[in-house]
Protein backbone atom coordinates (compact mmCIF):
# COMPACT_ATOMS: atom_id res chain seq x y z
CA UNK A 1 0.00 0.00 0.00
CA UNK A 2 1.70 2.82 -1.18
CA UNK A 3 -0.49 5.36 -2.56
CA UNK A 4 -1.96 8.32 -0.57
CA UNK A 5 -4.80 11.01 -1.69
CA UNK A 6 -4.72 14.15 -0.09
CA UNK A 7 -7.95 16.19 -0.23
CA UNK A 8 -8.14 19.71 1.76
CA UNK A 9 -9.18 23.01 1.98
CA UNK A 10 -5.68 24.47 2.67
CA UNK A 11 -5.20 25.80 -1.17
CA UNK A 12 -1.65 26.06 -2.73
CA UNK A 13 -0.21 29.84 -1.78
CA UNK A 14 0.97 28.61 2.05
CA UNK A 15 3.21 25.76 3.28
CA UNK A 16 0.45 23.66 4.58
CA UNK A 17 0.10 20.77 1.74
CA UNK A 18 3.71 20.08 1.09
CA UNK A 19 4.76 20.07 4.63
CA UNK A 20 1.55 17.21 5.27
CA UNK A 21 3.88 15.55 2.18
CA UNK A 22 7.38 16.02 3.61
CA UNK A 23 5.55 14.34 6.89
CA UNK A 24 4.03 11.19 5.11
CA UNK A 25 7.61 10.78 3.12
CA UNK A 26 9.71 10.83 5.49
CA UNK A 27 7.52 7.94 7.26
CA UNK A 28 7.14 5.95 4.06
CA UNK A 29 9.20 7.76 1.43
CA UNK A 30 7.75 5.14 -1.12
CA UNK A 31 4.36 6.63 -1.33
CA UNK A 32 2.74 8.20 -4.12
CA UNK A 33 0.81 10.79 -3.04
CA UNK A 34 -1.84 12.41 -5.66
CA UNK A 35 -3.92 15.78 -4.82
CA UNK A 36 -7.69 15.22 -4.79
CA UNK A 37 -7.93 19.23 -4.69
CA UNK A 38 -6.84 21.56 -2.20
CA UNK A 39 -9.43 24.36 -3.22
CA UNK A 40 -12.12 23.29 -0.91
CA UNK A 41 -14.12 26.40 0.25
CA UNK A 42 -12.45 27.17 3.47
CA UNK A 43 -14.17 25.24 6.04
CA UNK A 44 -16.56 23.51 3.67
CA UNK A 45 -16.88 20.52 5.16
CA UNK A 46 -19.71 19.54 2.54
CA UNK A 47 -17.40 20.45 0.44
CA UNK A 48 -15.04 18.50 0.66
CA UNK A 49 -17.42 15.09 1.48
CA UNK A 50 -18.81 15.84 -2.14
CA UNK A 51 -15.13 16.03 -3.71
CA UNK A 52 -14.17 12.98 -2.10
CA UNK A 53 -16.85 10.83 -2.50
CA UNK A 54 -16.97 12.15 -6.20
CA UNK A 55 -13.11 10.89 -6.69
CA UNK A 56 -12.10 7.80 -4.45
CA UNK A 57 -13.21 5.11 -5.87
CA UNK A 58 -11.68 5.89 -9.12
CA UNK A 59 -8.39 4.63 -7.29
CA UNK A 60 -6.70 1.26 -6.90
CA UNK A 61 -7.71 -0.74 -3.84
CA UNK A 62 -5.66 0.07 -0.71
CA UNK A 63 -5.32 3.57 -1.44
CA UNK A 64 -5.18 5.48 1.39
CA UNK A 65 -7.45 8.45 1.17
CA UNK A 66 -7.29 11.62 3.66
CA UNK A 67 -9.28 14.73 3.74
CA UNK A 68 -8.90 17.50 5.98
CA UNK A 69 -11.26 19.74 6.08
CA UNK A 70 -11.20 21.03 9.62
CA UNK A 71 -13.03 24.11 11.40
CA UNK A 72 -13.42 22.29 14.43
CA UNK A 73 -9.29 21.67 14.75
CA UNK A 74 -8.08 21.40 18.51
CA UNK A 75 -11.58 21.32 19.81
CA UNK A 76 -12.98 17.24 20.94
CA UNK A 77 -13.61 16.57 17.59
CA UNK A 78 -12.27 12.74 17.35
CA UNK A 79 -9.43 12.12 14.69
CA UNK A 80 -10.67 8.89 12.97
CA UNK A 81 -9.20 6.53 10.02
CA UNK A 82 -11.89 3.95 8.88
CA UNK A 83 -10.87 0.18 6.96
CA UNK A 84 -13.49 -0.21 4.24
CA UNK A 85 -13.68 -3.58 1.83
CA UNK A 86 -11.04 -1.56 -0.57
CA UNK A 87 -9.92 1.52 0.94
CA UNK A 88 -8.80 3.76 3.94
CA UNK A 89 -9.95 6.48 5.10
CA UNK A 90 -8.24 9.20 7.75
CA UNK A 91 -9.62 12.90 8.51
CA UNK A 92 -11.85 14.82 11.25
CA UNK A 93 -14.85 12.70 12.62
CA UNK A 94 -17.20 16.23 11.24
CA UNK A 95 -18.52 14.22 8.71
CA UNK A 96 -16.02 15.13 5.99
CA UNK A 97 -15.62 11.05 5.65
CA UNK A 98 -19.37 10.40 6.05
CA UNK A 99 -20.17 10.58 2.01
CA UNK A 100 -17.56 8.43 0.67
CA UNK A 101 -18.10 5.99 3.91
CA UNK A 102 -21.95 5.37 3.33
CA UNK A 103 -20.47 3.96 -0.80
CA UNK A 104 -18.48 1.17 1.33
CA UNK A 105 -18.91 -1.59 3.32
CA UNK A 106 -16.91 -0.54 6.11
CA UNK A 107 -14.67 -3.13 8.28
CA UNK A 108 -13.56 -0.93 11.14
CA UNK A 109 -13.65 2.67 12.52
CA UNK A 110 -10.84 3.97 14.82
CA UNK A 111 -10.20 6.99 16.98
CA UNK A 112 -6.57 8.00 16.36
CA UNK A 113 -5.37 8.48 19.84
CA UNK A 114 -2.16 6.19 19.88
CA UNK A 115 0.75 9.61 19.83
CA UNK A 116 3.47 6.56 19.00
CA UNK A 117 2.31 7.41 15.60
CA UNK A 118 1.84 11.18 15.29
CA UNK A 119 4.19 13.88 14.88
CA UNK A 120 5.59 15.29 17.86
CA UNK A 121 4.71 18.08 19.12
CA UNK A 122 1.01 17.63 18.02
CA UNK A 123 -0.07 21.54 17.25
CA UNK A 124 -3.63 22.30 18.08
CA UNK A 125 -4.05 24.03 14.93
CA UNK A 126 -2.59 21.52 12.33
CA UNK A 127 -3.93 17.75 12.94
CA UNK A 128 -2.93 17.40 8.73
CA UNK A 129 0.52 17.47 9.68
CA UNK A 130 0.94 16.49 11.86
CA UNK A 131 -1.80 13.50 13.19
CA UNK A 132 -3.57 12.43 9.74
CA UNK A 133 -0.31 12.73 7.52
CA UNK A 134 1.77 10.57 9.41
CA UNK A 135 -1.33 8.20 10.23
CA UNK A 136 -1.85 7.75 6.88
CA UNK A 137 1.99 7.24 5.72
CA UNK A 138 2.16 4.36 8.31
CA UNK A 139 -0.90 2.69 7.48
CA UNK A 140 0.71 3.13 3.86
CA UNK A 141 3.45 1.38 4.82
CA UNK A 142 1.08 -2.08 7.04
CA UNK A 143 0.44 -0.82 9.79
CA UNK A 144 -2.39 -2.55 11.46
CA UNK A 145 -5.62 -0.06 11.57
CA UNK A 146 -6.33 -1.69 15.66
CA UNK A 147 -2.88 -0.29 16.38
CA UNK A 148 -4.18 3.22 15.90
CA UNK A 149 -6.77 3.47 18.92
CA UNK A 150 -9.98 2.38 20.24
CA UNK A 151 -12.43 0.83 17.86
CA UNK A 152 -15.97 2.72 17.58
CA UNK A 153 -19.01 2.48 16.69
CA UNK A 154 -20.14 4.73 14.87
CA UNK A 155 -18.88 8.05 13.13
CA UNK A 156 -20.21 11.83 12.22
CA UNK A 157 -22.28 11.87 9.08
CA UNK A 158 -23.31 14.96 7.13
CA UNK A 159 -27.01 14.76 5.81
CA UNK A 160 -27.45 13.69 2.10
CA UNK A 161 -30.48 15.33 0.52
CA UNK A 162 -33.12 13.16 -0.45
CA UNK A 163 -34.71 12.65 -3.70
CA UNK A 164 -38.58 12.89 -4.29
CA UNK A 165 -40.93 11.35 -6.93
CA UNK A 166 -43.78 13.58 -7.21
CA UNK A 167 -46.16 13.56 -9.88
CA UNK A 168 -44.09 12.13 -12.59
CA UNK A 169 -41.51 14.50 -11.57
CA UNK A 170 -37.54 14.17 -9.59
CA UNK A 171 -36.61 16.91 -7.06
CA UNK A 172 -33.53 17.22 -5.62
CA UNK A 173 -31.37 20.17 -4.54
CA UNK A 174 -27.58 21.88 -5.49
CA UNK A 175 -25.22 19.96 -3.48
CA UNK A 176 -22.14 21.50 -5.57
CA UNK A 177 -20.86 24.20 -7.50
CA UNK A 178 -17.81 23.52 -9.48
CA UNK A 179 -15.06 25.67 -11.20
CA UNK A 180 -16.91 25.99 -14.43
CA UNK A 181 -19.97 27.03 -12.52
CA UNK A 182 -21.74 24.09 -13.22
CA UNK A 183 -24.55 23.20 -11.02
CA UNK A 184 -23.89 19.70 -9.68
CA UNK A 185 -27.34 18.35 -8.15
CA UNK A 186 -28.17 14.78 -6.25
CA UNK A 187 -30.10 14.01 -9.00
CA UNK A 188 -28.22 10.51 -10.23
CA UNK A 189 -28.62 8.53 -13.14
CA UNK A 190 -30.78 5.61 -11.91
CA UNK A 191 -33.68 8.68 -10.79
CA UNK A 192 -33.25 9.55 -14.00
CA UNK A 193 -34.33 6.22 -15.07
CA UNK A 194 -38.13 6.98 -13.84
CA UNK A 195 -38.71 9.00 -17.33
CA UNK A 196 -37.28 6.43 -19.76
CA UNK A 197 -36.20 7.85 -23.52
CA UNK A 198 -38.83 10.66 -22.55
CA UNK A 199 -37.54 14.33 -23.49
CA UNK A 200 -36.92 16.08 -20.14
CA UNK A 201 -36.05 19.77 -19.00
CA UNK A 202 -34.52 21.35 -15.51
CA UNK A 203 -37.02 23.27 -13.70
CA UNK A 204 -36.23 25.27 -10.46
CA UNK A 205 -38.56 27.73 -8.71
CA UNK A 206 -41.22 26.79 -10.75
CA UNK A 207 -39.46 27.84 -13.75
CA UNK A 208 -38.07 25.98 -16.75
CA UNK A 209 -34.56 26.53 -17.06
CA UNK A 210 -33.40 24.02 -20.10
CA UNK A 211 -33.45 20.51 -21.71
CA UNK A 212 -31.27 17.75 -20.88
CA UNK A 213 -29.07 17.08 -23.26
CA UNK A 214 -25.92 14.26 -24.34
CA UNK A 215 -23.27 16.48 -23.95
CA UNK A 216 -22.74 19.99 -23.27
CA UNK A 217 -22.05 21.09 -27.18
CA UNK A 218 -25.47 19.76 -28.49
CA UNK A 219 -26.54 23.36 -27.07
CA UNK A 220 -25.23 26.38 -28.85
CA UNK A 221 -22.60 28.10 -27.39
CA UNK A 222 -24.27 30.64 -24.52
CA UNK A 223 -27.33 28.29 -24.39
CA UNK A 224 -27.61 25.59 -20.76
CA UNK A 225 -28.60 22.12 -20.32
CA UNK A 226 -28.93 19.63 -18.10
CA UNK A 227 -26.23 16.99 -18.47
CA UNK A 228 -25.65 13.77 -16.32
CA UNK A 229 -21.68 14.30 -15.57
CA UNK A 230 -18.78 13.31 -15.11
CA UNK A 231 -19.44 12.03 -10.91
CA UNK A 232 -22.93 10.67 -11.92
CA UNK A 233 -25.25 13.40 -11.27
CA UNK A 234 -26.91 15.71 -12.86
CA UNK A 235 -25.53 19.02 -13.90
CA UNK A 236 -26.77 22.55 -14.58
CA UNK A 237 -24.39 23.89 -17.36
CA UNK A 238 -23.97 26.19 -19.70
CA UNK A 239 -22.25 25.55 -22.90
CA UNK A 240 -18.98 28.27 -22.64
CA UNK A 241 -20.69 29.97 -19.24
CA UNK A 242 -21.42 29.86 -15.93
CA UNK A 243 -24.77 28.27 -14.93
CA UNK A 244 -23.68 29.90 -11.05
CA UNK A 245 -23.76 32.87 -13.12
CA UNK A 246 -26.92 32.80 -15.19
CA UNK A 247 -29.74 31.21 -13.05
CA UNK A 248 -28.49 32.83 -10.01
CA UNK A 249 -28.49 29.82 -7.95
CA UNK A 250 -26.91 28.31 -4.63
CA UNK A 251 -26.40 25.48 -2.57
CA UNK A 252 -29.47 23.90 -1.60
CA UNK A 253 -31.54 25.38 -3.78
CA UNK A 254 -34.23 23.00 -4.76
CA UNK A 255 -34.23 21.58 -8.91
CA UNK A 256 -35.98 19.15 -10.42
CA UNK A 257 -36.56 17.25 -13.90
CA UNK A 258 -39.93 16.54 -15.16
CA UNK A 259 -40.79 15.56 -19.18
CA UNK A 260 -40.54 18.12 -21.41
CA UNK A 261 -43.17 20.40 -21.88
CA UNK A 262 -44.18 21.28 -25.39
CA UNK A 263 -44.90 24.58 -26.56
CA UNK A 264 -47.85 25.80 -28.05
C-alpha cells in the first residue's frame, strides 16, 4: 500500500500541503501521493465530502485516502481513520468522511489516539501534519488499523439530501458548484431512469430553465442544459458559461426534472 490522496481546503499559496507531504515521506518515502484538490471552500466541510466521494473510488484498492477539512481543529472533535472492503480512510470525525463511507462496506472505525504514531509536538491548529499525515503514511506502509486506537461504533455523518418522486416529476437540490460554474445536483442517473427515452427539461422555482441534453455542445454556445456528468449526477451547465452565473443559484436550492413540456 503505497499510494496516498490528499484532499483539503488548505489551497496552494501557504506551506500547509507540502509540509503534510514532507511528513508522510519521510515515514514511508515510497508513497505516491496524488492531490484530490486543495481548493475546498475554506471550512466547507460539505465540500469537501462531495469532492471525495466524487473521486475515491476511481483509485486502486488500498489507497489510502485523507481529507482534511477542519473548522473544528483542537476542539474534541475525534481524529478517525476507517478500513473499508477496498480503501482507507483518515480525517476529522465532522462528517467530511461520512459521504464516501456510506459507498463502502466498512470493516472498522478507529479513533486516532495512539501519539506513537503522530508527529511530535502535536499543534492544536494543524492535525494534517501532523496527526492524519503521518497516520496515513504508516498505514501506507502495514500498519495494522487496531494499532491506531480504540475501535468505535459509529462516526459523524453529514445529511445527504433526499430525492422525491412527485407527480411524474424528480426533485432534488444543489449539493455542488464547481469551477466551471456548473450546477452539480443529487439528482443521479438511476432517478433519471423513472422517465425512460422521454424528453426532459430542468425546472427550479417553478421555472423551466433548459433541456437535458448528451453532452454539453449539443446546445449552442451561450445556451444551458442539463447533463448527467462526469461524478454521476446531474448538472446545470452552460455551454462556454457559468450556470452559477446565469440562473443565479446556490447550494441547496431545490431543482428538479420533469418531461418536457411542449410549446404551443
Amino acid at each position: 500500500m503505497r499510494l496516498i490522496t490528499l484532499t483539503t481546503d488548505f489551497g496552494t499559496r501557504d506551506w500547509f500541503v507540502g509540509t503534510m507531504k514532507g511528513v508522510a515521506l519521510g515515514i514511508q518515502p515510497r508513497a505516491t501521493i496524488v492531490d484530490i484538490t486543495h481548493e475546498i471552500a475554506s471550512g466547507d466541510v460539505r465540500g469537501g465530502a462531495f469532492a471525495l466521494t466524487a473521486s475515491y473510488c476511481l483509485f486502486p484498492k488500498d489507497t489510502v485516502h485523507v481529507a482534511v477539512v477542519d473548522p473544528g481543529v483542537g476542539s474534541e472533535r475525534r481524529a478517525i481513520a476507517a478500513q473499508t472492503r477496498d480503501y482507507f480512510f483518515v480525517g476529522p470525525d465532522n462528517g467530511v468522511l461520512s459521504f464516501a463511507l456510506a459507498r463502502e462496506k466498512i470493516k472498522s472505525i478507529h479513533q486516532l489516539t495512539n501519539d506513537e504514531f503522530f508527529l511530535k509536538p502535536v499543534s492544536r491548529t494543524f492535525h494534517g501534519r501532523d496527526i492524519f499525515a503521518p497516520v496515513a503514511a504508516h498505514l501506507s506502509r502495514g500498519v495494522a488499523i487496531h494499532k491506531f486506537g480504540a475501535r468505535l461504533k459509529g462516526f459523524v455523518r453529514l445529511k445527504w439530501p433526499r430525492l422525491r418522486l412527485l407527480d411524474g416529476k424528480v426533485e432534488g437540490e444543489i449539493v455542488h458548484v464547481d469551477h466551471f460554474g456548473n450546477l452539480i445536483t443529487n439528482i443521479d442517473g438511476k432517478s433519471l431512469r423513472v422517465f425512460a427515452d422521454k424528453p426532459c427539461e430542468v425546472f427550479a422555482k417553478r421555472k423551466r430553465l433548459c433541456p437535458i441534453a448528451p453532452f454539453y455542445g449539443a446546445v449552442p454556445i451561450g445556451r444551458p442544459l442539463g447533463i448527467l456528468g462526469s461524478a454521476g449526477f446531474l448538472e446545470i451547465a452552460v455551454n462556454g458559461a457559468s450556470a452559477a452565473e446565469k440562473f443565479s443559484l446556490r447550494l441547496g436550492d431545490q431543482v428538479g426534472v420533469r418531461p418536457r413540456v411542449k410549446s404551443r
